[in-house]
PDB file of N, CA and C in Angstrom:
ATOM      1  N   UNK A   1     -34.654  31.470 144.792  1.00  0.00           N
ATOM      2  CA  UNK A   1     -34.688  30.053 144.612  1.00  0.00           C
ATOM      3  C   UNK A   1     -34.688  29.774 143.114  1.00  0.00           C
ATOM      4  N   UNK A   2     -33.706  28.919 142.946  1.00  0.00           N
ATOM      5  CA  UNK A   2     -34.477  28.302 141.223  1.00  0.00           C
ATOM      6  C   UNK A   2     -33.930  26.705 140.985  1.00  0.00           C
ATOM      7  N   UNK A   3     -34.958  27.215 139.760  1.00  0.00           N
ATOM      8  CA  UNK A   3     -35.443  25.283 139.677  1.00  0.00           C
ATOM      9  C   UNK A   3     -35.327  25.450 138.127  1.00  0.00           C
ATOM     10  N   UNK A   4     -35.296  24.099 137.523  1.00  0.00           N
ATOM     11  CA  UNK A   4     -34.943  23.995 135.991  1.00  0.00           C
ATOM     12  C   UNK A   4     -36.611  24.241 135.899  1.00  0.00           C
ATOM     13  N   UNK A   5     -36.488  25.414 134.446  1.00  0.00           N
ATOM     14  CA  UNK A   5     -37.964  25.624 133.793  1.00  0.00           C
ATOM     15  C   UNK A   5     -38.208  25.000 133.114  1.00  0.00           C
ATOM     16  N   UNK A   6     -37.451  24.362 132.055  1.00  0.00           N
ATOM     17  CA  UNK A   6     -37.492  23.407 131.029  1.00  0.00           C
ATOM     18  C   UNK A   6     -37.946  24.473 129.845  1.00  0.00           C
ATOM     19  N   UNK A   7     -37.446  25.995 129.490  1.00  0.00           N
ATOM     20  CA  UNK A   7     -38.203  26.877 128.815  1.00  0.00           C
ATOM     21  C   UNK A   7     -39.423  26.766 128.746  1.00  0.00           C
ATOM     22  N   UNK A   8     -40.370  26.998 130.488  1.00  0.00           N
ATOM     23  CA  UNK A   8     -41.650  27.174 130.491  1.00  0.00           C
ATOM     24  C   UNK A   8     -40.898  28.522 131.118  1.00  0.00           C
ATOM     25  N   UNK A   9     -42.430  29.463 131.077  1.00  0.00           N
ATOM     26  CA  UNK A   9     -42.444  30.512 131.974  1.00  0.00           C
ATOM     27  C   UNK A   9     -43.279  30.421 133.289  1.00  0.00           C
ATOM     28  N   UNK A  10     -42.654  30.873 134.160  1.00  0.00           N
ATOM     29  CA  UNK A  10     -43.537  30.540 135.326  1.00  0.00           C
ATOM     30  C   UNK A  10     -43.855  32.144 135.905  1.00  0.00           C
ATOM     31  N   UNK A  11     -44.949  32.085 136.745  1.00  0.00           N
ATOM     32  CA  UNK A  11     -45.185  33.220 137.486  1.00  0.00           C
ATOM     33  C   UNK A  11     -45.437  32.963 139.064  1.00  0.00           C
ATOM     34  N   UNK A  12     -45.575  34.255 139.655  1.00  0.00           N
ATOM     35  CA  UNK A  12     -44.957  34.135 141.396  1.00  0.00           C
ATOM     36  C   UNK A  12     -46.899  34.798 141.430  1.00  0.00           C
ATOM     37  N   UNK A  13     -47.553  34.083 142.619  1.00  0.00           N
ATOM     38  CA  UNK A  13     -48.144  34.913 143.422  1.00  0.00           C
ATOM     39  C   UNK A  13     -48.296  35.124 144.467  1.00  0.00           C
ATOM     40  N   UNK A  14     -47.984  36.423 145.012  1.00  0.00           N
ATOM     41  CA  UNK A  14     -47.811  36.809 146.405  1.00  0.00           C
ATOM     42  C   UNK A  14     -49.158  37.418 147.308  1.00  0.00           C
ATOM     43  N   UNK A  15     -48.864  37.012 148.526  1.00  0.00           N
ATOM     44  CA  UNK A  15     -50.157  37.139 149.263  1.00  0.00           C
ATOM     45  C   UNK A  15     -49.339  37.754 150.600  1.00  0.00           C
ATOM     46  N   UNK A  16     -50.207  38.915 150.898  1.00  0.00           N
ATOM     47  CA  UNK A  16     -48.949  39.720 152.307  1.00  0.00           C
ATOM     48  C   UNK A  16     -50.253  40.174 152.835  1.00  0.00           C
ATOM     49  N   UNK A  17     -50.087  39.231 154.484  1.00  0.00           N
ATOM     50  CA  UNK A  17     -51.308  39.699 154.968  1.00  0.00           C
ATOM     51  C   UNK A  17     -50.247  40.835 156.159  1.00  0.00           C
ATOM     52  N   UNK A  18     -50.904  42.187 155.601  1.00  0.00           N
ATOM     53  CA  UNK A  18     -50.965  43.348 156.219  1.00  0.00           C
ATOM     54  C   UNK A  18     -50.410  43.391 157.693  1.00  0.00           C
ATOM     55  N   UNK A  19     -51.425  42.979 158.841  1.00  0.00           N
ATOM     56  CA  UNK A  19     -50.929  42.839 159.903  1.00  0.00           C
ATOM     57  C   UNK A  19     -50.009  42.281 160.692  1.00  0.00           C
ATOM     58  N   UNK A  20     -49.649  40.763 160.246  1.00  0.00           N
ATOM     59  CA  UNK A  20     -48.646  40.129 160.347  1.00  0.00           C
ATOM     60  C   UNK A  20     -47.476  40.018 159.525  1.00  0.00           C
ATOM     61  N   UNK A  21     -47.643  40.429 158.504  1.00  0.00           N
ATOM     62  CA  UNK A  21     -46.657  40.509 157.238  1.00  0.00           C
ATOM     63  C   UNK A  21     -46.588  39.134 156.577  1.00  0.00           C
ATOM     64  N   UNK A  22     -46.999  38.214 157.317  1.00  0.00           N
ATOM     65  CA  UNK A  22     -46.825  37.043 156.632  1.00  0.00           C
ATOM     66  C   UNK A  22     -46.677  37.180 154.936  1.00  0.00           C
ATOM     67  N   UNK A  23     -46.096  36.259 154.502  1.00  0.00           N
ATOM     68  CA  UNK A  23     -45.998  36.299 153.081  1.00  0.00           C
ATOM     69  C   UNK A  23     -46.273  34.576 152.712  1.00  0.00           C
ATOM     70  N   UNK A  24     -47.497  34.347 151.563  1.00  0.00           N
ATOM     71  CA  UNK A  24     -47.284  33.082 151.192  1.00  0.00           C
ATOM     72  C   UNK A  24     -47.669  33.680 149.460  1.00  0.00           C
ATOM     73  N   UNK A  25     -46.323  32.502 148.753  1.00  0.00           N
ATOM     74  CA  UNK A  25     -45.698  32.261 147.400  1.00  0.00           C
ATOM     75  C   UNK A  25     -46.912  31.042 146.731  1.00  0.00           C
ATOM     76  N   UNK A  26     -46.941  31.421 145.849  1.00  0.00           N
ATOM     77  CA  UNK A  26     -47.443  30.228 144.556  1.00  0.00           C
ATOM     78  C   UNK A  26     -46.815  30.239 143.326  1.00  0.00           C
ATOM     79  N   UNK A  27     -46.240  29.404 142.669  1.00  0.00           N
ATOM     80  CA  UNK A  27     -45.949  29.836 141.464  1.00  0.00           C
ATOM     81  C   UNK A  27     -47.014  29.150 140.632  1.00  0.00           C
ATOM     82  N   UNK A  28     -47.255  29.824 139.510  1.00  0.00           N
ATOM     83  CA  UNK A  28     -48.228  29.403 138.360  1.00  0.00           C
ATOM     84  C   UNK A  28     -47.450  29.856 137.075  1.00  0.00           C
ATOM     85  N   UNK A  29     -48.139  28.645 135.846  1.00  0.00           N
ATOM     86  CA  UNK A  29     -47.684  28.241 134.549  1.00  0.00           C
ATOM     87  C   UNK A  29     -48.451  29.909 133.845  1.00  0.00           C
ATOM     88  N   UNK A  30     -49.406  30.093 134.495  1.00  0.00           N
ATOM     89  CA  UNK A  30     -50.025  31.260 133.578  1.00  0.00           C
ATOM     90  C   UNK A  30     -50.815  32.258 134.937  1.00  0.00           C
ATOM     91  N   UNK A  31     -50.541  33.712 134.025  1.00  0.00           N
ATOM     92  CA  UNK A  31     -50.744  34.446 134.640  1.00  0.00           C
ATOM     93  C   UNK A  31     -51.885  35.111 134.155  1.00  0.00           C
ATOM     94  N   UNK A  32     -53.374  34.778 135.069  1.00  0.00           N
ATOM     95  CA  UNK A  32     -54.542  34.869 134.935  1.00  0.00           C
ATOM     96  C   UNK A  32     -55.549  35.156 135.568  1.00  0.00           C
ATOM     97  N   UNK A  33     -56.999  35.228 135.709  1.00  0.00           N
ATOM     98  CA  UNK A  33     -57.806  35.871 136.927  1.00  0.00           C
ATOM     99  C   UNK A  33     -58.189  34.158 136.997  1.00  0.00           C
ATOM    100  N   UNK A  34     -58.581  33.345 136.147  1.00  0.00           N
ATOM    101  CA  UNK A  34     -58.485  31.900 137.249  1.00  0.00           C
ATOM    102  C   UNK A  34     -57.530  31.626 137.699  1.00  0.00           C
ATOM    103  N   UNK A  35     -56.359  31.436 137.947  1.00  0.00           N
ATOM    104  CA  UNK A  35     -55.510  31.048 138.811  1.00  0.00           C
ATOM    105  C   UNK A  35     -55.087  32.051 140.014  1.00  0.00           C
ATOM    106  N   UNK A  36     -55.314  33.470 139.592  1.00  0.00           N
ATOM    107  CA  UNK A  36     -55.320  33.994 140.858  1.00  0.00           C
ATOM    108  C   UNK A  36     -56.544  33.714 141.917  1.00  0.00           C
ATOM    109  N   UNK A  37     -57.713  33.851 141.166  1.00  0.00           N
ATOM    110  CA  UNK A  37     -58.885  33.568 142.220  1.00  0.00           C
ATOM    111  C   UNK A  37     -58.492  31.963 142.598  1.00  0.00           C
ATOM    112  N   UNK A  38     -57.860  30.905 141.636  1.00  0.00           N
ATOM    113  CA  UNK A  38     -57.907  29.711 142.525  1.00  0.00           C
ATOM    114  C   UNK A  38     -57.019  29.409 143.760  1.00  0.00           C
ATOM    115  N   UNK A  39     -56.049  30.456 143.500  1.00  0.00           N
ATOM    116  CA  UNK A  39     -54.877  31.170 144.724  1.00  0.00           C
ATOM    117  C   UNK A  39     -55.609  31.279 145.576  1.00  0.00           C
ATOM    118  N   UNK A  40     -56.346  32.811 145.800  1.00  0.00           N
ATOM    119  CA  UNK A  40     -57.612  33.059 147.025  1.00  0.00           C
ATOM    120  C   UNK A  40     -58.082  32.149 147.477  1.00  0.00           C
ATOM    121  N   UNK A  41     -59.041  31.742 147.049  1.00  0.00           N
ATOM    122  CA  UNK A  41     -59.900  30.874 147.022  1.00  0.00           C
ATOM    123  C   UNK A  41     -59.030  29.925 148.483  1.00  0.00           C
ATOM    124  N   UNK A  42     -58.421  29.152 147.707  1.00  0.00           N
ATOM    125  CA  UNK A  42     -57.042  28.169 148.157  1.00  0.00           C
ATOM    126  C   UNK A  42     -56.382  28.843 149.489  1.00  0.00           C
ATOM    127  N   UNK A  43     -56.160  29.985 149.689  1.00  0.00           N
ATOM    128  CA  UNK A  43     -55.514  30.580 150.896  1.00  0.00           C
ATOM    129  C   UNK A  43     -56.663  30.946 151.950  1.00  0.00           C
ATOM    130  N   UNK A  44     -57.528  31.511 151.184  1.00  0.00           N
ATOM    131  CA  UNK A  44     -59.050  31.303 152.674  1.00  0.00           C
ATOM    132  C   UNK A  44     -58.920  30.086 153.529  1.00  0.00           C
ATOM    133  N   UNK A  45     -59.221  29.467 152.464  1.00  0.00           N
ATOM    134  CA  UNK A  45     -59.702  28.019 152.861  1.00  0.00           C
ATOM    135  C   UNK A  45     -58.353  27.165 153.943  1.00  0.00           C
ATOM    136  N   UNK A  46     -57.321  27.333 153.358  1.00  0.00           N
ATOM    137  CA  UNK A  46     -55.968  26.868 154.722  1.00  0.00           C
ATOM    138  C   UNK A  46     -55.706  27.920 155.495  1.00  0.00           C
ATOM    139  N   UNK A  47     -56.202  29.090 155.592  1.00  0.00           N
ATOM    140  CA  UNK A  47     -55.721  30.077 156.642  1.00  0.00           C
ATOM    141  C   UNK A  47     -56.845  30.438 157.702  1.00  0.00           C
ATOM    142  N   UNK A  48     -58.428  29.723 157.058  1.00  0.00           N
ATOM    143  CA  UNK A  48     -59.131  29.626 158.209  1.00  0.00           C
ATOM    144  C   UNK A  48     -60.051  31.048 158.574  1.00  0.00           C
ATOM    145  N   UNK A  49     -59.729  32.028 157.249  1.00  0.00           N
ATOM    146  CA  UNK A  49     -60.629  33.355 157.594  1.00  0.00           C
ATOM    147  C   UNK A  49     -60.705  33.891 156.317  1.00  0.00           C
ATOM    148  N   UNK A  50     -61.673  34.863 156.130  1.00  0.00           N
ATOM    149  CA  UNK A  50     -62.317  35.611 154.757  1.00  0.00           C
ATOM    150  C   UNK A  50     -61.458  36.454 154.333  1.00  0.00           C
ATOM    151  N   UNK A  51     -60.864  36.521 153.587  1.00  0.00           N
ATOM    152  CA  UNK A  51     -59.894  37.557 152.825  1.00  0.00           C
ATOM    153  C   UNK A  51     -61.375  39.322 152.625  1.00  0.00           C
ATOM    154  N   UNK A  52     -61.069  39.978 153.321  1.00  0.00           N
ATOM    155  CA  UNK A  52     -61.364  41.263 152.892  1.00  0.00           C
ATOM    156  C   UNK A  52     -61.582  42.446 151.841  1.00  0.00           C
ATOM    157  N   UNK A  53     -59.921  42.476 152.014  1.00  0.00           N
ATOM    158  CA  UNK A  53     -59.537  43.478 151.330  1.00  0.00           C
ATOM    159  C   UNK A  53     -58.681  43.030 150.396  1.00  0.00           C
ATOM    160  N   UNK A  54     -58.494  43.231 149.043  1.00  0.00           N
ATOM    161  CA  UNK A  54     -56.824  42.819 148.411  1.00  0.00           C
ATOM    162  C   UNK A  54     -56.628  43.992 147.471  1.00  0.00           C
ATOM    163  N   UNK A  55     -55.213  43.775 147.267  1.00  0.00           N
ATOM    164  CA  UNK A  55     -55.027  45.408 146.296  1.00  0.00           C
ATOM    165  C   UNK A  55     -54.647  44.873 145.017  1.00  0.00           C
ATOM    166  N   UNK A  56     -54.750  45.263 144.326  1.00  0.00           N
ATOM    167  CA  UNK A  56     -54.494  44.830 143.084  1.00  0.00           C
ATOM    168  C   UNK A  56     -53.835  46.569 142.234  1.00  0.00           C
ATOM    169  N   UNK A  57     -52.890  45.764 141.058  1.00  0.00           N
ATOM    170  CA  UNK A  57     -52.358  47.005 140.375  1.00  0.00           C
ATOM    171  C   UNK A  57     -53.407  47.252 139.049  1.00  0.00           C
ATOM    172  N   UNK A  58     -54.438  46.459 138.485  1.00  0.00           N
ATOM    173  CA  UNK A  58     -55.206  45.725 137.505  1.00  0.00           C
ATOM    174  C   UNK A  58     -54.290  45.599 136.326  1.00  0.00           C
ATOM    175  N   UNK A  59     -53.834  44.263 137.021  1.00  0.00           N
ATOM    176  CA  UNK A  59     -52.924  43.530 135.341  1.00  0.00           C
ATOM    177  C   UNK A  59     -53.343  42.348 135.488  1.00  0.00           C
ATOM    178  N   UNK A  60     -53.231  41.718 134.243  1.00  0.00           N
ATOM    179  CA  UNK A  60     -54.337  40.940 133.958  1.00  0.00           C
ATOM    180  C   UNK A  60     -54.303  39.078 134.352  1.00  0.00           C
ATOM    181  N   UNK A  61     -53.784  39.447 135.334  1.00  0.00           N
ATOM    182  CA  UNK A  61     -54.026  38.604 136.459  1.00  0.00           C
ATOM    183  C   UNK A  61     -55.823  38.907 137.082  1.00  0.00           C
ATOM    184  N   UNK A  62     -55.538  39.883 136.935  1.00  0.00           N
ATOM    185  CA  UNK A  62     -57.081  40.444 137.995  1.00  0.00           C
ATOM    186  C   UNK A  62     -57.662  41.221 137.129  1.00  0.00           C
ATOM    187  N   UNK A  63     -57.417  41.908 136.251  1.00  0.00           N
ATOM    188  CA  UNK A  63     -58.794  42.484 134.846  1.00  0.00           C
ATOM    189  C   UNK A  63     -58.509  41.313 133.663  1.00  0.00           C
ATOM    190  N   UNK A  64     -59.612  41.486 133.001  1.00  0.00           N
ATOM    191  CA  UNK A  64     -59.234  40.324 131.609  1.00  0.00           C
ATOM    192  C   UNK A  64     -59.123  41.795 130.723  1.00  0.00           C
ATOM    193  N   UNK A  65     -58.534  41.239 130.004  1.00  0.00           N
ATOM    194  CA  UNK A  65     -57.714  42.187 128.683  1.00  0.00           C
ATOM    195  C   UNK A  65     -59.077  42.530 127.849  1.00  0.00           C
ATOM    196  N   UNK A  66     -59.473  43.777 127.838  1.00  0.00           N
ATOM    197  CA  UNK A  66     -60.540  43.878 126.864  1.00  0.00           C
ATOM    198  C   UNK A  66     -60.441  43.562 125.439  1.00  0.00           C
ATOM    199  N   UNK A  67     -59.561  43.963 124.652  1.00  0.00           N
ATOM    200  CA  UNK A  67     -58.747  43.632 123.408  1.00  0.00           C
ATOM    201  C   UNK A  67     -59.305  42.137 123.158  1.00  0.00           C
ATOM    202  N   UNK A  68     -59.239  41.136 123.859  1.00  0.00           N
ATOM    203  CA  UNK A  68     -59.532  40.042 123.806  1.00  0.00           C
ATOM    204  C   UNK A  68     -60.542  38.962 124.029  1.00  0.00           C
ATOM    205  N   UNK A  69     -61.188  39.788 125.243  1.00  0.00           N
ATOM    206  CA  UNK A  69     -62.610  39.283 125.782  1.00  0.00           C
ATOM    207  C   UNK A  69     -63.406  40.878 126.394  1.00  0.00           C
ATOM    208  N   UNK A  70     -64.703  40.350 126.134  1.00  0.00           N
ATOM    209  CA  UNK A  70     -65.909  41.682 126.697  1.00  0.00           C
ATOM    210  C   UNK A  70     -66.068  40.687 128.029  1.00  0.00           C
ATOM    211  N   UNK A  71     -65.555  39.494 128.744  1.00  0.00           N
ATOM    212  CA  UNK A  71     -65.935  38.815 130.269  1.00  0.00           C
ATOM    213  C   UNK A  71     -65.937  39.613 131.012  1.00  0.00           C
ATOM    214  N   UNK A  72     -66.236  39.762 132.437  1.00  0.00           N
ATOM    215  CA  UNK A  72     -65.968  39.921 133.774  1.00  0.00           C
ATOM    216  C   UNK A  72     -65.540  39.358 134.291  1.00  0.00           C
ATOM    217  N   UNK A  73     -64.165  39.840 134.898  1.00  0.00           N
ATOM    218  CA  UNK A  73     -63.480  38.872 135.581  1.00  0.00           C
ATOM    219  C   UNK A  73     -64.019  38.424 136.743  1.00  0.00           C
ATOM    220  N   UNK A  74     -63.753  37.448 137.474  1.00  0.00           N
ATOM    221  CA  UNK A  74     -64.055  37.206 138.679  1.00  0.00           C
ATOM    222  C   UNK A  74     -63.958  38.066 139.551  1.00  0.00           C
ATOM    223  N   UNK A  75     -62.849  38.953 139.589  1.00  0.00           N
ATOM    224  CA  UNK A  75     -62.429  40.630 140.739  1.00  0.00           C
ATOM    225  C   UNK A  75     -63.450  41.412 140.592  1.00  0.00           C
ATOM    226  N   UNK A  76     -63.867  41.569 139.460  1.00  0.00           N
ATOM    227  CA  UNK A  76     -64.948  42.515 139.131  1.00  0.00           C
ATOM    228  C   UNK A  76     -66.276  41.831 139.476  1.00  0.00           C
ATOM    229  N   UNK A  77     -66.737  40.584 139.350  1.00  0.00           N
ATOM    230  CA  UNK A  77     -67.774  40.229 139.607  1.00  0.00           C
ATOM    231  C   UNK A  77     -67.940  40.163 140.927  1.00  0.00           C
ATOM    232  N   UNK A  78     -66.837  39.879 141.520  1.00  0.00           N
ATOM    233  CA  UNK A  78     -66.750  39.912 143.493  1.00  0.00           C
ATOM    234  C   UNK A  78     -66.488  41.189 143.888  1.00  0.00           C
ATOM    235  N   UNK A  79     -66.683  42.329 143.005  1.00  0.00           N
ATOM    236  CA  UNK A  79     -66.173  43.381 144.080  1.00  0.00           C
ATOM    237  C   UNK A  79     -66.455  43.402 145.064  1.00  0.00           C
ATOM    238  N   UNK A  80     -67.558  43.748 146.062  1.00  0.00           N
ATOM    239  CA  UNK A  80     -67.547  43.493 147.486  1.00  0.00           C
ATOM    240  C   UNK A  80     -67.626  42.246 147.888  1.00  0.00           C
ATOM    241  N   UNK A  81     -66.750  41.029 147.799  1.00  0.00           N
ATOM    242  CA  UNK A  81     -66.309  40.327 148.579  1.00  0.00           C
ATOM    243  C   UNK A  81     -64.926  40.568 148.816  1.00  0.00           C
ATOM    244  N   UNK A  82     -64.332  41.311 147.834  1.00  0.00           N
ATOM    245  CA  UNK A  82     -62.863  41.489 148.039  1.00  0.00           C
ATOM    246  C   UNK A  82     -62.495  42.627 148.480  1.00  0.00           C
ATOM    247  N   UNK A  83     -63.573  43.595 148.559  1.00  0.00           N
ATOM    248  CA  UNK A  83     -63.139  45.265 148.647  1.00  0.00           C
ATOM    249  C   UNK A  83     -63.008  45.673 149.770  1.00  0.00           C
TER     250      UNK A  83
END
């Protein structure tokens, strides 16, 4: 699919639930651990059940860049809600 960016960059996030394969898309202006957790967050909540498990590759969508911040990301602070 494409759409005029207006020279923004956009990013895709994908959500593939395992058993059904379903696939649901988001695109976001920035690629980050708040906007991925506001993704989650956002897909619990319309799909009606607790997200488990998720895999992650840790890019920094889901770790924060040490170089830049000593934070905890949200992935890391939820490990067992997500693990």
């Amino acid at each position: 699919m494409k759409f005029p960016t207006y020279r923004n960059k956009y990013y895709q996030i994908t959500a593939i639930d395992e058993y059904s394969r379903k696939r649901i898309l988001k695109i976001v202006k920035e690629k980050s651990t708040y906007e991925t957790s506001k993704f989650l967050e956002t897909l619990e909540r319309e799909m009606g059940f607790k997200i488990n498990t998720i895999q992650v590759d840790n890019g920094y969508e889901f770790v924060n860049d040490p170089e830049k911040t000593n934070k905890t990301s949200i992935f890391q602070k939820s490990q067992t809600k997500w693990e």
